[in-house]
PDB file of N, CA and C in Angstrom:
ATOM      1  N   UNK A   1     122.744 100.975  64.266  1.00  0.00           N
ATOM      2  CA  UNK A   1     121.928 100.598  65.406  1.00  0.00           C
ATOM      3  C   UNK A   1     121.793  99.079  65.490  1.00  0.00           C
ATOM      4  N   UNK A   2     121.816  98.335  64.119  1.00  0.00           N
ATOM      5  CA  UNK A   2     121.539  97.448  64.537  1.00  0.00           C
ATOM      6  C   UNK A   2     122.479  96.408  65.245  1.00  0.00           C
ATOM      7  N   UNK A   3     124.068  97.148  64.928  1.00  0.00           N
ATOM      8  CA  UNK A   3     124.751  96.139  65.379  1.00  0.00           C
ATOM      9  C   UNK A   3     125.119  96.345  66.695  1.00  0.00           C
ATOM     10  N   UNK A   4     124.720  97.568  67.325  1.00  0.00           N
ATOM     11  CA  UNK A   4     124.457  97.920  68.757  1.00  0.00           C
ATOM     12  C   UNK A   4     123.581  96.508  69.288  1.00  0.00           C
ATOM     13  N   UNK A   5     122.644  96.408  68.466  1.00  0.00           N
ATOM     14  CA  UNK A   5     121.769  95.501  69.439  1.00  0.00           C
ATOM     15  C   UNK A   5     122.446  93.972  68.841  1.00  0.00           C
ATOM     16  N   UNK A   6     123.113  93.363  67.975  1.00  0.00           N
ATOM     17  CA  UNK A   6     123.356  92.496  68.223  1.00  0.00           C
ATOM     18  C   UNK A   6     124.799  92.066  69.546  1.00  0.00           C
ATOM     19  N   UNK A   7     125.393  93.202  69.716  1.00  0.00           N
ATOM     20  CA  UNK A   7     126.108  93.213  70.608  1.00  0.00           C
ATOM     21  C   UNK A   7     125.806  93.409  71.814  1.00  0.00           C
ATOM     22  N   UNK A   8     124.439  93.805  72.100  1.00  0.00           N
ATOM     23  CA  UNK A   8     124.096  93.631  73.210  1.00  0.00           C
ATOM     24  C   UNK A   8     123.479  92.226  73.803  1.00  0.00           C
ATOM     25  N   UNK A   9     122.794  91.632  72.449  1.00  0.00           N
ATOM     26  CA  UNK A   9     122.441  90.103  72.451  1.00  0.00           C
ATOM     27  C   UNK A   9     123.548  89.280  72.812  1.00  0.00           C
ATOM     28  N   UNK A  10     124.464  89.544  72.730  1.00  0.00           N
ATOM     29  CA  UNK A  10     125.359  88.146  72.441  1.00  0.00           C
ATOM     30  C   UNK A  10     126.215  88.836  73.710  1.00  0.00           C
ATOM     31  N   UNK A  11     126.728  89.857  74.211  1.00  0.00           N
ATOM     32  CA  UNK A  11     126.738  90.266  75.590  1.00  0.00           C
ATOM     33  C   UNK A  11     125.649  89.415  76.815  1.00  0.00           C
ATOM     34  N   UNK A  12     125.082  89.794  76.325  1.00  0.00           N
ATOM     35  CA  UNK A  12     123.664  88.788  77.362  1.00  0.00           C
ATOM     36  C   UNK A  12     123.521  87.973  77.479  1.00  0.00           C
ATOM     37  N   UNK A  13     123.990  87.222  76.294  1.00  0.00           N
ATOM     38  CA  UNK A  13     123.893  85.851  75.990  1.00  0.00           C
ATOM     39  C   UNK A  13     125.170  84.954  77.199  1.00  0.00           C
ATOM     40  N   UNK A  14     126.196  85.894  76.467  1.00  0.00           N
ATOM     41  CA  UNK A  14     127.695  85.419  77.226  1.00  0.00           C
ATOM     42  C   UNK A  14     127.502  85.554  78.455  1.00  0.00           C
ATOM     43  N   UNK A  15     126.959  86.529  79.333  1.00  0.00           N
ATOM     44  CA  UNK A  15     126.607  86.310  80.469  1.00  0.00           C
ATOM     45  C   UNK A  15     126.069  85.315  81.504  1.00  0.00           C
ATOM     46  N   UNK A  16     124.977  84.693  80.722  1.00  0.00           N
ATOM     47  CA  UNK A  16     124.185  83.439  81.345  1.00  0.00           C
ATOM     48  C   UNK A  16     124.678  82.155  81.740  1.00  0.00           C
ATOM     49  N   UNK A  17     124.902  81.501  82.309  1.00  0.00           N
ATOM     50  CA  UNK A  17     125.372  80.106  82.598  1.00  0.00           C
ATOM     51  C   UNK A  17     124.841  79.318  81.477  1.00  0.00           C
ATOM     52  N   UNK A  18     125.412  78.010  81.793  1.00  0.00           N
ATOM     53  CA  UNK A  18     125.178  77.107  80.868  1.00  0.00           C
ATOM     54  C   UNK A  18     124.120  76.638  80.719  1.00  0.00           C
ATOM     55  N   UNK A  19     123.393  76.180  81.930  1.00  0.00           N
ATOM     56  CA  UNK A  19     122.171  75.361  81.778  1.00  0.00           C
ATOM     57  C   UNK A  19     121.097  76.248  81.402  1.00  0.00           C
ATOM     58  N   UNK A  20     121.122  78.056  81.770  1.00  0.00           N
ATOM     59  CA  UNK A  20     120.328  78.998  81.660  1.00  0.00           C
ATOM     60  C   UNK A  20     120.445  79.120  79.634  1.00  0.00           C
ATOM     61  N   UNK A  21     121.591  79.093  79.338  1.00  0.00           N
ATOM     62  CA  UNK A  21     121.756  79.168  77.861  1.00  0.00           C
ATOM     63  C   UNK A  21     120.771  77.747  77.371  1.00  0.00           C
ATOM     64  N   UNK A  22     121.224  76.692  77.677  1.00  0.00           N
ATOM     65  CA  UNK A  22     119.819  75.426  77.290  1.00  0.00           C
ATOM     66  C   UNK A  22     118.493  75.412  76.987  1.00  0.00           C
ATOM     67  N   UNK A  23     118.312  76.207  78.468  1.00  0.00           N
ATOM     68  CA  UNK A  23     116.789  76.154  78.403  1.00  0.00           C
ATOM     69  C   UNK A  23     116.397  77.687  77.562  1.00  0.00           C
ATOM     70  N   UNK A  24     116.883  78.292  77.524  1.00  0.00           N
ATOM     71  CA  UNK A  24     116.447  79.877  76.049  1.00  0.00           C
ATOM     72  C   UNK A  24     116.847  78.697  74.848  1.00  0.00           C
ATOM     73  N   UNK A  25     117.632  78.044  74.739  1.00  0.00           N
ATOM     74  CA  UNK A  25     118.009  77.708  73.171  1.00  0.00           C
ATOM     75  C   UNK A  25     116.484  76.661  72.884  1.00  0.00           C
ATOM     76  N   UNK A  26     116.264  75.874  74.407  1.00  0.00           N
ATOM     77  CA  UNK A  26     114.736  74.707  74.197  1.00  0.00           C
ATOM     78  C   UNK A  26     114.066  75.462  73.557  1.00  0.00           C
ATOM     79  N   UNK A  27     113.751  77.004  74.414  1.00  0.00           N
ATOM     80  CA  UNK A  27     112.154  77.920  73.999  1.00  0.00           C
ATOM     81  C   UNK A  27     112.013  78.111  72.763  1.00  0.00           C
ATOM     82  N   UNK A  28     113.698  79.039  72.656  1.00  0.00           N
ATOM     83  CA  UNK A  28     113.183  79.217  70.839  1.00  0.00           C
ATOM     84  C   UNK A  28     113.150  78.345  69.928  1.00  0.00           C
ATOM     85  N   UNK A  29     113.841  76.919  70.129  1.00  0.00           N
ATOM     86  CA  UNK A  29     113.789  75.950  69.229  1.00  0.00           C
ATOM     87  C   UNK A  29     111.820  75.827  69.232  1.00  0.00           C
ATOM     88  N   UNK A  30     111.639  75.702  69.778  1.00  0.00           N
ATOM     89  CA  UNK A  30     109.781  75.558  70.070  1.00  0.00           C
ATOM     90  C   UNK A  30     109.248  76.408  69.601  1.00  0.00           C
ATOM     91  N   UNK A  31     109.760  77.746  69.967  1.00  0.00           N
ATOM     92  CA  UNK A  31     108.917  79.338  69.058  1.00  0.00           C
ATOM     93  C   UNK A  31     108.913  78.975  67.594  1.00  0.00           C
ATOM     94  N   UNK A  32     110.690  78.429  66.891  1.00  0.00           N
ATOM     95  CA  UNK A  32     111.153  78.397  65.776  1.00  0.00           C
ATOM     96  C   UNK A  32     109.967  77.269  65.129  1.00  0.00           C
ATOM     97  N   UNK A  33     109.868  76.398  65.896  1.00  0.00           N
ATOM     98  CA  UNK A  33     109.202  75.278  64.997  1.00  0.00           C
ATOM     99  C   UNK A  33     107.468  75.627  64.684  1.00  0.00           C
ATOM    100  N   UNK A  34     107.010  76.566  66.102  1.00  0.00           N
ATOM    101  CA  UNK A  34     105.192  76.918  65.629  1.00  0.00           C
ATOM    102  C   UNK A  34     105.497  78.130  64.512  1.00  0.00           C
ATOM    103  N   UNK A  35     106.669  78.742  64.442  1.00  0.00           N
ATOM    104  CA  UNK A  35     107.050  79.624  63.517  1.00  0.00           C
ATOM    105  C   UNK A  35     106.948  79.151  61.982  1.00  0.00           C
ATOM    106  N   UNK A  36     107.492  78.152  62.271  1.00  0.00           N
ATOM    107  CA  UNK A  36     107.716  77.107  60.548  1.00  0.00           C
ATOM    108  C   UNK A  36     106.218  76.889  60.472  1.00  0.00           C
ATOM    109  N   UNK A  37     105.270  76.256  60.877  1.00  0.00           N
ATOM    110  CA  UNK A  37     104.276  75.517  60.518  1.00  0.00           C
ATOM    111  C   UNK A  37     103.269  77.108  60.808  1.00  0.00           C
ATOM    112  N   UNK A  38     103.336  77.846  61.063  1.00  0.00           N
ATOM    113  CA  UNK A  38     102.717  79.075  60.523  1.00  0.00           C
ATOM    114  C   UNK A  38     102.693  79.876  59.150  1.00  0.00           C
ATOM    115  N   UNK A  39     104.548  80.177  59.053  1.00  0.00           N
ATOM    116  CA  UNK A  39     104.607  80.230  57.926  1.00  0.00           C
ATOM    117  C   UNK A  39     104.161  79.242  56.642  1.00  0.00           C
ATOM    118  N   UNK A  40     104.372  77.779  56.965  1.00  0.00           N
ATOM    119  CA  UNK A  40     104.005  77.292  55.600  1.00  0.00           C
ATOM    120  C   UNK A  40     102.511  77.138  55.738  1.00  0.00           C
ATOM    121  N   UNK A  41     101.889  77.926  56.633  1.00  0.00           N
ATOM    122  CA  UNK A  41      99.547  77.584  56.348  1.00  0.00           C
ATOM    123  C   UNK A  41      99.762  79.317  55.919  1.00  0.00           C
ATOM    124  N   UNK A  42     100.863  80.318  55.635  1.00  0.00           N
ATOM    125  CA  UNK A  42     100.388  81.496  55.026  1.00  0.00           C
ATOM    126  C   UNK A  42      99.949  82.826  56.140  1.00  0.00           C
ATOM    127  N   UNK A  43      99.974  81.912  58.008  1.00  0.00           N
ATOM    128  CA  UNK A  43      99.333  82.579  58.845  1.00  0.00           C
ATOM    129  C   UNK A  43     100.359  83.517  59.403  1.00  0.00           C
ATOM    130  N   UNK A  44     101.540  83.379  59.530  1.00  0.00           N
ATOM    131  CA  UNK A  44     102.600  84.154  59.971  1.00  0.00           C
ATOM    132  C   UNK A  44     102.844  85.517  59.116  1.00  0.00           C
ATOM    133  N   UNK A  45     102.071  86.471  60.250  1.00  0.00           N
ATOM    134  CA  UNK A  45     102.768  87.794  59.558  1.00  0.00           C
ATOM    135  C   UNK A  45     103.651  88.630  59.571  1.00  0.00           C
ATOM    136  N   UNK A  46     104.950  88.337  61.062  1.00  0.00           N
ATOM    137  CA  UNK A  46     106.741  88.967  60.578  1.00  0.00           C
ATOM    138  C   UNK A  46     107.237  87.802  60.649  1.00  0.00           C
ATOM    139  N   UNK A  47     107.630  88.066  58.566  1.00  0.00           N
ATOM    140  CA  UNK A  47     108.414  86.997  58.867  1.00  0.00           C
ATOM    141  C   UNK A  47     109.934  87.221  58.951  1.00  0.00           C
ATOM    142  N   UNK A  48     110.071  88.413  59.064  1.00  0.00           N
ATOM    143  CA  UNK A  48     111.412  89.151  60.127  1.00  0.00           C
ATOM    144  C   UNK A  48     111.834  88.480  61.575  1.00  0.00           C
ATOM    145  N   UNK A  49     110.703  88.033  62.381  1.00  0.00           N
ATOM    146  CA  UNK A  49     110.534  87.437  63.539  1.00  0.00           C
ATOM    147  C   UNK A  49     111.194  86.104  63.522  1.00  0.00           C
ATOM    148  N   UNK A  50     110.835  85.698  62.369  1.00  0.00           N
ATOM    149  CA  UNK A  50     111.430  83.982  62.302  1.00  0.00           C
ATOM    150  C   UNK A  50     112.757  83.828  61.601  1.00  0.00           C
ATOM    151  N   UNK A  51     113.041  85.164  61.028  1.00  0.00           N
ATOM    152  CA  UNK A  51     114.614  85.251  60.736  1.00  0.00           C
ATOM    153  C   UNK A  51     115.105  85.303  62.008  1.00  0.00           C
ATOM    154  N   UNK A  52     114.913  86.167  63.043  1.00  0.00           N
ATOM    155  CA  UNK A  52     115.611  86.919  63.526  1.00  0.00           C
ATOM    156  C   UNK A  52     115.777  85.567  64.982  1.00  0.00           C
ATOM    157  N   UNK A  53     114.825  84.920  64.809  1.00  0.00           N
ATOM    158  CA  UNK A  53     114.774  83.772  65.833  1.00  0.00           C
ATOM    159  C   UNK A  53     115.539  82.816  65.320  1.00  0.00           C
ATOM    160  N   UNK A  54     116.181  82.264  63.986  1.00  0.00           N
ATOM    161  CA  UNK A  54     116.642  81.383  63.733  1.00  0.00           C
ATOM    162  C   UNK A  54     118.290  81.866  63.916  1.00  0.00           C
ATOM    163  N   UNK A  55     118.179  83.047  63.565  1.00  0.00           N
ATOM    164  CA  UNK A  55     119.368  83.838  63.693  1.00  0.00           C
ATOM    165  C   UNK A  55     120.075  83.413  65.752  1.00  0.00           C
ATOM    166  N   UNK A  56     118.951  84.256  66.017  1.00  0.00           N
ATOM    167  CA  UNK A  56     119.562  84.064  67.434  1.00  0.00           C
ATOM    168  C   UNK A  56     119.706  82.751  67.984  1.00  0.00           C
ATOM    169  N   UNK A  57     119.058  81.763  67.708  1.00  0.00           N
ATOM    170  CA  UNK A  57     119.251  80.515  68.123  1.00  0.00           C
ATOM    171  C   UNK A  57     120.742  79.801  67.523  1.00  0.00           C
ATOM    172  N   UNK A  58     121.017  80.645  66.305  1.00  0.00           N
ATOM    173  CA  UNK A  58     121.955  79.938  65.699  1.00  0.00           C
ATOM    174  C   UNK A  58     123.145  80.611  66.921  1.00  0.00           C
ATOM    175  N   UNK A  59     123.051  82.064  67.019  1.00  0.00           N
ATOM    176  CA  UNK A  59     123.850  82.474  68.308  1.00  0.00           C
ATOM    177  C   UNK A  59     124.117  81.572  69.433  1.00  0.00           C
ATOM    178  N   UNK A  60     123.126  81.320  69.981  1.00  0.00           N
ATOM    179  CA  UNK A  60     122.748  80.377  71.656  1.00  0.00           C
ATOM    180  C   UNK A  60     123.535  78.958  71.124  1.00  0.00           C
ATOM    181  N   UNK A  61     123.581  78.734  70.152  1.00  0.00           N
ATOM    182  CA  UNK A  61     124.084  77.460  69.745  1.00  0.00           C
ATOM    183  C   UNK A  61     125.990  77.463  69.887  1.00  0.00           C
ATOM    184  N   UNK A  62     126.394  78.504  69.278  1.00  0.00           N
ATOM    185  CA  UNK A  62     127.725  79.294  69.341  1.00  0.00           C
ATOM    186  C   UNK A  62     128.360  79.015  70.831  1.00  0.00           C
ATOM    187  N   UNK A  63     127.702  80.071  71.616  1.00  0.00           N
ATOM    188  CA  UNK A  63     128.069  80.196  72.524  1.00  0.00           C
ATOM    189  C   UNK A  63     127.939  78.896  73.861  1.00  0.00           C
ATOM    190  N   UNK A  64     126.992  77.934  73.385  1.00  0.00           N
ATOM    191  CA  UNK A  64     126.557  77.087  74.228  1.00  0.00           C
ATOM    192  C   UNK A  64     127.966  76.269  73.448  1.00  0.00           C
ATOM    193  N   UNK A  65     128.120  75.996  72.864  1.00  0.00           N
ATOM    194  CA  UNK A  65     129.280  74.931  72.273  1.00  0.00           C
ATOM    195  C   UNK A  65     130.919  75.731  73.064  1.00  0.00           C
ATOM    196  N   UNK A  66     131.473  77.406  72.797  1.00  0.00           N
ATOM    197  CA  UNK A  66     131.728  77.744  73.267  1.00  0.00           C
ATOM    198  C   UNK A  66     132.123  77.769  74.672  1.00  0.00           C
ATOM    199  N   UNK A  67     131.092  77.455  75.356  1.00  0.00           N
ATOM    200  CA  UNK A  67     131.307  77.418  77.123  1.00  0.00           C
ATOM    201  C   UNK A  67     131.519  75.809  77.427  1.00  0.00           C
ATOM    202  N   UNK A  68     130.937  74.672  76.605  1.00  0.00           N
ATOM    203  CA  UNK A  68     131.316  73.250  76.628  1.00  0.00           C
ATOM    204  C   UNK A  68     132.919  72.832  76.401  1.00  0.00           C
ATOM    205  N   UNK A  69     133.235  73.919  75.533  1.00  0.00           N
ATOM    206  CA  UNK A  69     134.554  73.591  75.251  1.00  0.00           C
ATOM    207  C   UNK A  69     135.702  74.255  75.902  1.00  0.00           C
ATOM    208  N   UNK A  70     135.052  75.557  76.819  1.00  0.00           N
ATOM    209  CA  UNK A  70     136.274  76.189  77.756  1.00  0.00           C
ATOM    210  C   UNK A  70     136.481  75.141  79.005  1.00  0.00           C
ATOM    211  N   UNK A  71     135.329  74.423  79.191  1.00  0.00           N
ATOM    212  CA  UNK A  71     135.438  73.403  80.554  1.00  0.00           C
ATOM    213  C   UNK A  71     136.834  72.466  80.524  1.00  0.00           C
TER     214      UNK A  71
END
């Protein structure tokens, strides 16, 4: 199942235009960072969530380099 859903992520992902891929990669870079400074005060409780966000950002990063370089 789970790799159902990463293939549906990165399907979705590939879909989006470029500038639309930017601004998701801004958000979660921002989620990622109140994520960090949660986790290190002890207040963050999935910290599945902040894998799974660093994970996907590392995706958005892929594919955003990806579509820069088919131009």
């Amino acid at each position: 199942m789970e790799k159902k859903a990463t293939k549906e992520i990165l399907e979705n992902y590939r879909g989006l235009h470029l500038d639309e891929l930017i601004q998701q990669k801004n958000k979660l870079h921002e989620d990622i960072t109140v994520m960090r400074f949660k986790n290190k005060s002890g207040q963050l409780d999935d910290l599945g969530a902040y894998r799974r966000a660093k994970t996907n950002f590392a995706r958005l990063q892929t594919i955003i380099e990806e579509k820069t370089r088919a131009k």
